[in-house]
Protein backbone atom coordinates (compact mmCIF):
# COMPACT_ATOMS: atom_id res chain seq x y z
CA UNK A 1 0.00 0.00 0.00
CA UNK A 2 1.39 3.04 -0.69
CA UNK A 3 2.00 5.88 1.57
CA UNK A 4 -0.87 8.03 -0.45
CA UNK A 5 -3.25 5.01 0.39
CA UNK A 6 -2.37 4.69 3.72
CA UNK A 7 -2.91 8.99 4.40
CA UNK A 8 -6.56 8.61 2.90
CA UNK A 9 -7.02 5.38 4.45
CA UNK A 10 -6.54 7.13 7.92
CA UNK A 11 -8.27 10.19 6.89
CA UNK A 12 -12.04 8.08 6.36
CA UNK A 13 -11.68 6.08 9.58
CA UNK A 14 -10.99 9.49 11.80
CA UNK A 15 -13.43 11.84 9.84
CA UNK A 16 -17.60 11.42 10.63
CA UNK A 17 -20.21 10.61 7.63
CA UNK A 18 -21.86 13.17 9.02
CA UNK A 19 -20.94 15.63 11.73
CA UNK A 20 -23.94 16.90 14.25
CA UNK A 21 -21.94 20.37 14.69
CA UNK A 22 -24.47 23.18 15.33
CA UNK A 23 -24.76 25.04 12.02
CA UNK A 24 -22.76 27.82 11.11
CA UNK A 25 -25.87 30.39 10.80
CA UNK A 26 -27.40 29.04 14.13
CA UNK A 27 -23.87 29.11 15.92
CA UNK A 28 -23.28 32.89 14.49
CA UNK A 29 -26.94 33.73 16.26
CA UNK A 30 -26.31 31.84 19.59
CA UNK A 31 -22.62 33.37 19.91
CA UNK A 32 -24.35 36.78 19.58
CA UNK A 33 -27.10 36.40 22.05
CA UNK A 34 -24.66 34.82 24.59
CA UNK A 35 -21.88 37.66 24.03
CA UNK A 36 -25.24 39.90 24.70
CA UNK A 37 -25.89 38.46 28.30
CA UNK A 38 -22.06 38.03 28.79
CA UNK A 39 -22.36 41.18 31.27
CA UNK A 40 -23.25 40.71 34.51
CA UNK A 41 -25.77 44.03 34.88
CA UNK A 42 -27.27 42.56 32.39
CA UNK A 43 -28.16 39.12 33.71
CA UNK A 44 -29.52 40.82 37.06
CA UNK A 45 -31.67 42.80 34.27
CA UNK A 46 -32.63 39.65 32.99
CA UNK A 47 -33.33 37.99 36.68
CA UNK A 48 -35.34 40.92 37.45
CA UNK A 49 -37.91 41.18 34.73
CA UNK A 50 -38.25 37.28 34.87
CA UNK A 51 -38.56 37.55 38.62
CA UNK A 52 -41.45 40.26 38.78
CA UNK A 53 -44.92 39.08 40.01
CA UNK A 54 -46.19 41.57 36.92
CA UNK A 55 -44.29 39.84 34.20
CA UNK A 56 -42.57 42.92 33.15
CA UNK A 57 -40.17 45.40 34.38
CA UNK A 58 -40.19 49.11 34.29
CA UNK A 59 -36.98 50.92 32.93
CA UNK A 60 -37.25 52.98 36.09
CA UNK A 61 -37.21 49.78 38.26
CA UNK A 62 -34.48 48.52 36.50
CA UNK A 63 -31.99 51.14 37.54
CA UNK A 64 -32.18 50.57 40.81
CA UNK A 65 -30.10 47.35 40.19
CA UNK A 66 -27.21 49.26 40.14
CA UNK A 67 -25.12 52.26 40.69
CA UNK A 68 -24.92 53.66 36.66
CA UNK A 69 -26.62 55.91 34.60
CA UNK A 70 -30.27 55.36 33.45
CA UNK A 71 -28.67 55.88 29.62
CA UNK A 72 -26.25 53.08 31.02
CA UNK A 73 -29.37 51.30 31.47
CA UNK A 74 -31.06 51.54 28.32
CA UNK A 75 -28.36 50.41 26.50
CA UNK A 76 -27.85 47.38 27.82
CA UNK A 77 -31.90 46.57 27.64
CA UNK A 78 -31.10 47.79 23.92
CA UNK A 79 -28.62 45.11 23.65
CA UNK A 80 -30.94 42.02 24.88
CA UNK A 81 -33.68 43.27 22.92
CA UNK A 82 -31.17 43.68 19.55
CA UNK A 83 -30.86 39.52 20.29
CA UNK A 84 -34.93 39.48 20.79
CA UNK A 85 -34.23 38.34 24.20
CA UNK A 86 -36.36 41.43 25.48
CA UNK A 87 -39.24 43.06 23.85
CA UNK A 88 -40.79 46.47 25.11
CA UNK A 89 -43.55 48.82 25.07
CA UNK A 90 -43.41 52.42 25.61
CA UNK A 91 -46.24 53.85 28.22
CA UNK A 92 -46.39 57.65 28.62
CA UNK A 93 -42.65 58.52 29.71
CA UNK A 94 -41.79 54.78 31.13
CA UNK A 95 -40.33 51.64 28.95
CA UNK A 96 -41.36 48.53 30.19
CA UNK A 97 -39.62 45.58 28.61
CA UNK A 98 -40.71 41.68 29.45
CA UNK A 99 -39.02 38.19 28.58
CA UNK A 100 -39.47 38.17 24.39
CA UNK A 101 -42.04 34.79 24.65
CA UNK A 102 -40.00 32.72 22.08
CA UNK A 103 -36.99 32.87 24.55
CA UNK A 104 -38.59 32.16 28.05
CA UNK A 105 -37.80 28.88 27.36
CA UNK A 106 -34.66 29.51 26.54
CA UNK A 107 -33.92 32.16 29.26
CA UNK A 108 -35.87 30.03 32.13
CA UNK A 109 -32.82 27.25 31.33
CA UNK A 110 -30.59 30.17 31.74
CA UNK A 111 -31.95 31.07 35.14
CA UNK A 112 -33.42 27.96 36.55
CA UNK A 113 -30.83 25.26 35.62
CA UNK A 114 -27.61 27.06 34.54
CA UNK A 115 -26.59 29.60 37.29
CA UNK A 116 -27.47 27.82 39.92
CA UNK A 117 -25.58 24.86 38.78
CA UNK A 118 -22.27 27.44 38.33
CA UNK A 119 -22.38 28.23 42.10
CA UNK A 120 -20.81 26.21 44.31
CA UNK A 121 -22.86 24.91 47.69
CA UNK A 122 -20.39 24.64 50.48
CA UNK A 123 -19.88 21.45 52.14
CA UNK A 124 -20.87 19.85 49.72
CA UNK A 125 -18.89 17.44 47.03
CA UNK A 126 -19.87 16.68 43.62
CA UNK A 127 -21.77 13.64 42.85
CA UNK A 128 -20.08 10.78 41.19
CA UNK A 129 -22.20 9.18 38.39
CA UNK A 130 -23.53 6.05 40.02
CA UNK A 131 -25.81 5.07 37.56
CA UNK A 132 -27.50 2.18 39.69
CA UNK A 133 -24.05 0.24 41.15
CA UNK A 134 -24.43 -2.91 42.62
CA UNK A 135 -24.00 -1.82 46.17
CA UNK A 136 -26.43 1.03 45.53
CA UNK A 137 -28.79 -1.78 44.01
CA UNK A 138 -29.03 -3.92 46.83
CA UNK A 139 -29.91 -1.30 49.14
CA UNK A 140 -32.49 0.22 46.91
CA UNK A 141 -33.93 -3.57 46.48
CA UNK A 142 -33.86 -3.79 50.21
CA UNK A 143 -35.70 -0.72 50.91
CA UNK A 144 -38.80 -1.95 48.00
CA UNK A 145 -39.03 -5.20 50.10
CA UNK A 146 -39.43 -2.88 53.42
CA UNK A 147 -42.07 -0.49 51.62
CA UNK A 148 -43.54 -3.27 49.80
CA UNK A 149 -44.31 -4.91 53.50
CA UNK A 150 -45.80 -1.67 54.42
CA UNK A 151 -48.00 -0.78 51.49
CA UNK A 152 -50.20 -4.20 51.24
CA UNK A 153 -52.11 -2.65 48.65
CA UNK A 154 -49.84 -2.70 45.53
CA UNK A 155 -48.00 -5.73 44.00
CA UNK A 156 -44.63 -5.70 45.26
CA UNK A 157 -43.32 -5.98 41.89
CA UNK A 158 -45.05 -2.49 41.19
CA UNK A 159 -43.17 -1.12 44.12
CA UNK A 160 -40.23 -2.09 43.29
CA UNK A 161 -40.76 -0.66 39.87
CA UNK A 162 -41.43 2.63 41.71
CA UNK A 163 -38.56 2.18 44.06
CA UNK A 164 -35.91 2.07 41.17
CA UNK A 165 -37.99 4.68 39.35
CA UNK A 166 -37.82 7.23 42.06
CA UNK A 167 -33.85 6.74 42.61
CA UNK A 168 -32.78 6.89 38.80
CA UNK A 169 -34.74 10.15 38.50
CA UNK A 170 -33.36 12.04 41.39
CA UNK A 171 -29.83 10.27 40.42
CA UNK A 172 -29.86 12.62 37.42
CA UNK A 173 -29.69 15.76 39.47
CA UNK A 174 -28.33 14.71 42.56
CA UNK A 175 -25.17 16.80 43.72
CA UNK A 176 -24.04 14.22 46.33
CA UNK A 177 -24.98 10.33 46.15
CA UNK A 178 -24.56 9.92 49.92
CA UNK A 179 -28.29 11.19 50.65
CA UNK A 180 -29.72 9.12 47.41
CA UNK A 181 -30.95 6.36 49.40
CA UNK A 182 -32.60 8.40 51.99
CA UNK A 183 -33.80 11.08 49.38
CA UNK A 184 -35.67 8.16 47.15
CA UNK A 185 -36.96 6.56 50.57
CA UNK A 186 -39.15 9.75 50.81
CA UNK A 187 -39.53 10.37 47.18
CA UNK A 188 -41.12 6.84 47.03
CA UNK A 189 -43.21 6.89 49.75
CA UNK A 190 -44.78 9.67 48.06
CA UNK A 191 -45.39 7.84 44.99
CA UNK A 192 -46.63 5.13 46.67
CA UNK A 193 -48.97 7.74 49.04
CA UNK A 194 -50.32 8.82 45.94
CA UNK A 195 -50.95 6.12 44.26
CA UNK A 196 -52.70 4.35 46.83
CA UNK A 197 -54.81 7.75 47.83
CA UNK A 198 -58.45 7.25 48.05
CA UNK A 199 -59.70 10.87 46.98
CA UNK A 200 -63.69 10.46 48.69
CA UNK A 201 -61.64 9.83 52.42
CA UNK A 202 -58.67 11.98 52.30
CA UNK A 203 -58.56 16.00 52.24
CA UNK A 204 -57.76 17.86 49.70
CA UNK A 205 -54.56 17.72 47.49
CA UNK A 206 -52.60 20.29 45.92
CA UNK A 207 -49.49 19.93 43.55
CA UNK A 208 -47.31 23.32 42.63
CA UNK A 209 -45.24 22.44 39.74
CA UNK A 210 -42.38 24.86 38.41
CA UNK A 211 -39.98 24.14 36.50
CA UNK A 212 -36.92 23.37 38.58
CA UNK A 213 -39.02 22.93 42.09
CA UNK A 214 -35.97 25.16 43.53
CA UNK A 215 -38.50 27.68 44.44
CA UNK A 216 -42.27 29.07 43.80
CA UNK A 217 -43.56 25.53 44.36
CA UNK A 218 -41.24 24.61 47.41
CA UNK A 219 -42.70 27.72 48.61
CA UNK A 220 -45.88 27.15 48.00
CA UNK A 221 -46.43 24.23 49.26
CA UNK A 222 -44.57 24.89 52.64
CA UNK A 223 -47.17 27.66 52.88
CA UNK A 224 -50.48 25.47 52.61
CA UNK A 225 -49.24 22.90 54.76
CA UNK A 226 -48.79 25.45 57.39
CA UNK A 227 -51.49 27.61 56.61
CA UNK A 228 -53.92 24.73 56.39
CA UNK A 229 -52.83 22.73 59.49
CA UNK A 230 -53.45 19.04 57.98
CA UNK A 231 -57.07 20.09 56.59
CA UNK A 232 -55.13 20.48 52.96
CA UNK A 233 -51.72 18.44 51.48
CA UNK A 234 -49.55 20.07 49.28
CA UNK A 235 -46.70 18.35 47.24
CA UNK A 236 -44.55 20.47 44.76
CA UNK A 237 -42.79 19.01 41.92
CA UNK A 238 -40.86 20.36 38.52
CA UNK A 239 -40.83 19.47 35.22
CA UNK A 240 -36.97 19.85 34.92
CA UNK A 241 -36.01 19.71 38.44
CA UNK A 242 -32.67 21.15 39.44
CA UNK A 243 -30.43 19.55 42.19
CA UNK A 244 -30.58 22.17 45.11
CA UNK A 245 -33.31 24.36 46.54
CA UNK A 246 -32.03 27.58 45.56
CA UNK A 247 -29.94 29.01 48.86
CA UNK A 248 -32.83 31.92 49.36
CA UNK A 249 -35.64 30.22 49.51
CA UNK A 250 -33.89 27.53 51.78
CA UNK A 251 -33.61 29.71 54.57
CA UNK A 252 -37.35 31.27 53.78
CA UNK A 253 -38.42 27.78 53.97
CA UNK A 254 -36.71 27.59 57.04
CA UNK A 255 -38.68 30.33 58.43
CA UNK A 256 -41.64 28.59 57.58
CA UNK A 257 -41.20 25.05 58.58
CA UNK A 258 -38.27 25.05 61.03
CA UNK A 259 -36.15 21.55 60.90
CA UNK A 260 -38.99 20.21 58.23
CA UNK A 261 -37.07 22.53 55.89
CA UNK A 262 -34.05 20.30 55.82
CA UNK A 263 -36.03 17.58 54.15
CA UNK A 264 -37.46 19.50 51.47
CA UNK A 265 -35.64 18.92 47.97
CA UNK A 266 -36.41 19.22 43.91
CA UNK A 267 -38.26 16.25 42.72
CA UNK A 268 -39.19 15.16 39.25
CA UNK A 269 -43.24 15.40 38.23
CA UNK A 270 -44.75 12.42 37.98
CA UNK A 271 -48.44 11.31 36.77
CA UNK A 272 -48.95 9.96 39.85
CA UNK A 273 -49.02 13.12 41.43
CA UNK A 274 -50.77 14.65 38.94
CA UNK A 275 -53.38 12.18 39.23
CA UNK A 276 -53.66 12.24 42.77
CA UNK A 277 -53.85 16.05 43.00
CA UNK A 278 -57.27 17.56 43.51
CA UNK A 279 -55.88 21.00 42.32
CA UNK A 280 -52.75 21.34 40.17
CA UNK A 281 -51.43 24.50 40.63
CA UNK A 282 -48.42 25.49 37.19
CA UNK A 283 -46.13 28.44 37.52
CA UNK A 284 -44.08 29.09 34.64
CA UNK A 285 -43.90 25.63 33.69
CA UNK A 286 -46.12 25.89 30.53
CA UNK A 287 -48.11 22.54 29.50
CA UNK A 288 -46.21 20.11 30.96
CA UNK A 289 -48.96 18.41 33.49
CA UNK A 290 -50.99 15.66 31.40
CA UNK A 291 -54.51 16.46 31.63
CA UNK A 292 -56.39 14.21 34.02
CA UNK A 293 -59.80 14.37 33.78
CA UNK A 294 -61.22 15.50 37.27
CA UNK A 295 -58.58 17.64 38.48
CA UNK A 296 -58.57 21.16 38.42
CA UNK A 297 -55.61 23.29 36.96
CA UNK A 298 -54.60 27.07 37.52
CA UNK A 299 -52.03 28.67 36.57
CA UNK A 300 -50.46 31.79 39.07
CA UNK A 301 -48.03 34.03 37.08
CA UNK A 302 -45.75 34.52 39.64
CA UNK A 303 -42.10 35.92 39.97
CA UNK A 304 -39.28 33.35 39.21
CA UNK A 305 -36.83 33.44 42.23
CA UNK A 306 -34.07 32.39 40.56
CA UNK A 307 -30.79 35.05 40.57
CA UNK A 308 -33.54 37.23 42.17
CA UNK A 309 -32.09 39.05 45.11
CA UNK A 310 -33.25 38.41 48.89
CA UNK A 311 -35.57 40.84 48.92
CA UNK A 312 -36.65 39.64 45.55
CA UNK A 313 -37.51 36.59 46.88
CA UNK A 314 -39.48 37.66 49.69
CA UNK A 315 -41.93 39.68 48.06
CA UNK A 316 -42.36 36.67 45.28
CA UNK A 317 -43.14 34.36 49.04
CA UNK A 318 -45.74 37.64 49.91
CA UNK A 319 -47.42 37.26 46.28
CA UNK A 320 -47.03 33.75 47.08
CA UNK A 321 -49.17 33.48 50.24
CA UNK A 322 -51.67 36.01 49.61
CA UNK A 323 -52.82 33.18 46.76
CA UNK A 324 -52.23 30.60 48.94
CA UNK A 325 -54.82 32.09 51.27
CA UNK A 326 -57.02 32.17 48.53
CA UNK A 327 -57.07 28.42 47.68
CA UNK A 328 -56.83 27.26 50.79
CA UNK A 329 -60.03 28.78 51.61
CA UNK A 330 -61.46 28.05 48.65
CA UNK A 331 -60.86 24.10 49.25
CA UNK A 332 -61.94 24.43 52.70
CA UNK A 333 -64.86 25.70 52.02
CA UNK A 334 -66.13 23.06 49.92
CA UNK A 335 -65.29 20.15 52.41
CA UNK A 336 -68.29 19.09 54.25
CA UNK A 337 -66.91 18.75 57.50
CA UNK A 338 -65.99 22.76 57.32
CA UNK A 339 -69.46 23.30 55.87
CA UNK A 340 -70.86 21.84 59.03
CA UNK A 341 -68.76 24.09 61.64
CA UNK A 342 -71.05 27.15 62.83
C-alpha cells in the first residue's frame, strides 16, 4: 500500500459521515445572544424582569439594580432586545420591557438550571455518576421489600418498579450520592402515598409544579401545609427539576417550617401526582402536566426566584401566600366537614 493510500485510508476512519456540529448560521446567532448576556448588569436585568410578580419590568425599576446611569441602562436593555431576548412597550414617559415569549424557554434554562448549577454549595462534594451500582442496588432492592411490606395494597413488583424509578430520577440531578438512598426513601413513599390515595376519604390535594421545584412551588407548598394545618396536602414538583433548593428560599423555607425545611428537595413530576392532586397549581412551567380528567388546573403568574435578590424573593413568598390564602379557603370551604362548623 502506498504511503498516499495509507494517508486517505486514515483520513475516512478518523473523519464522521456526518458531523452533528451546530450550524454555522445558528452558531453565528447563539454566539451573539450569549456575548449579549455576557455582562453581569445585564443578567440581574434579565433575573429581574423574569422575577417580577407583573411579568414585566419598568426601565425605572431597573436602575435601581445598580449604581450607573439610566442611559447606562437603556443600552444594555437595547442590547438584549437587539438579540430578541427582550421586547418592550413604551407607556407615557416609562419603557417597560418583558421576557421576548419565544426565549422564556430559553432564558428560564438560563436562570433555573444554569446559574445555579455554576455556584458552588459549600460542604458539599460533587456527585459521582452512580448510575445504579451494585451496592447502591441492593440497598435500593432492600428498601422496596421494606415499603412493599408496608404498602399491602400494591404488588410488590409495582413497588419495586417505583422504588428504582424514584432513585434513577433524582440520580440525574443529585449533587451528592450519599443522601440518594434516603432522598428516594421519601420520594417513594410519596409515589406510593399517591398512588394508593383514596380521593372520597382523604382532604384535599394540591401539587405546585415549576420548572426546577428550587422555588415558587417549594414555597408554595410549605405555605399550605402550614397555613392549612393538615385540613389540605400540598406536594410540589418540577418538570426539569434542578439539584438544590435555591440558597434563598432555603432559609425562607426555614422560616416557615423550622427543621422540616431540611427535608425539602427538587423532585421530578410524575403522573402519579398529577393524578392524585385535587388542584394542580403550574407556575411558569407551561403545559407540561398531562390532563387528568377531574382535576382542576390554575395557573399563578408569579415571579421566578431564581438570581432574584433576597428581597426579591421575599416579596415573590408575599405574592405567594396572599394566593395561597385564597385556595386554601377556597378548598376548605367546599369540604363538608368545614361546611358543618357554625
Amino acid at each position: 500500500m502506498s504511503i498516499q493510500e495509507v494517508e486517505r485510508t486514515i483520513t475516512e476512519a478518523c473523519s464522521p459521515v456526518a458531523t452533528h456540529a451546530i450550524g454555522l448560521e445558528a452558531a453565528s446567532s447563539v454566539a451573539a445572544t450569549l456575548k449579549a448576556l455576557s455582562d453581569p448588569l445585564r443578567l440581574r436585568m434579565l433575573s429581574a424582569i423574569a422575577s417580577d410578580p407583573r411579568g414585566e419590568s419598568c426601565v425605572c425599576d431597573l436602575a435601581e439594580l445598580a449604581d450607573v446611569s439610566q442611559p447606562t441602562v437603556s443600552h444594555h436593555l437595547k442590547v438584549l432586545k437587539d438579540v430578541d431576548v427582550l421586547t418592550s412597550e413604551r407607556r407615557g414617559t416609562w419603557v417597560w420591557y418583558r421576557i421576548n415569549p419565544n426565549r422564556r424557554g430559553a432564558v428560564t434554562a438560563l436562570l433555573d438550571s444554569f446559574a445555579p448549577a455554576t455556584v458552588s454549595v459549600p460542604g458539599e462534594d460533587a456527585a459521582v455518576d452512580d448510575g445504579l451500582r451494585p451496592d447502591f442496588d441492593a440497598r435500593v432492592t432492600r428498601l422496596a421489600e421494606e415499603l412493599a411490606a408496608e404498602v399491602s395494597a400494591l404488588d410488590s413488583d409495582v413497588v419495586l418498579s417505583i422504588v428504582r424509578e424514584s432513585y434513577t430520577s433524582l440520580a440525574r440531578s443529585a449533587r451528592v450520592t450519599s443522601a440518594l438512598v434516603p432522598l428516594t426513601e421519601r420520594f417513594a413513599r410519596q409515589r406510593l402515598s399517591d398512588l394508593t390515595r383514596d380521593r372520597d376519604a382523604s382532604v384535599p390535594q394540591v401539587l405546585f409544579v415549576c420548572v426546577a421545584n428550587a422555588g415558587r412551588s417549594q414555597l408554595a407548598a410549605a405555605l399550605v401545609n402550614k397555613l392549612a394545618g393538615g385540613k389540605v396536602v400540598a406536594r410540589s414538583a418540577g418538570s426539569s427539576p434542578a439539584d438544590v433548593i435555591h440558597p434563598h428560599v432555603r432559609s425562607l423555607l426555614a422560616e416557615i417550617e423550622g427543621d422540616a425545611a431540611g427535608q425539602r428537595f427538587p423532585k421530578p413530576l410524575t403522573d402519579d401526582a398529577v393524578r392524585a392532586a385535587d388542584v394542580v397549581v403550574t407556575m411558569g412551567c407551561g403545559d407540561v402536566c398531562p390532563i387528568i380528567p377531574g382535576v382542576r388546573y390554575d395557573d399563578w403568574a408569579v415571579g421566578d426566584p431564581a438570581l432574584a435578590s433576597r428581597d426579591g424573593v421575599e416579596a415573590i413568598r408575599d405574592d405567594i401566600a396572599a394566593r395561597v390564602r385564597s385556595l386554601v379557603d377556597d378548598l376548605l370551604s367546599l369540604t363538608p366537614s368545614h361546611q358543618e362548623q357554625p
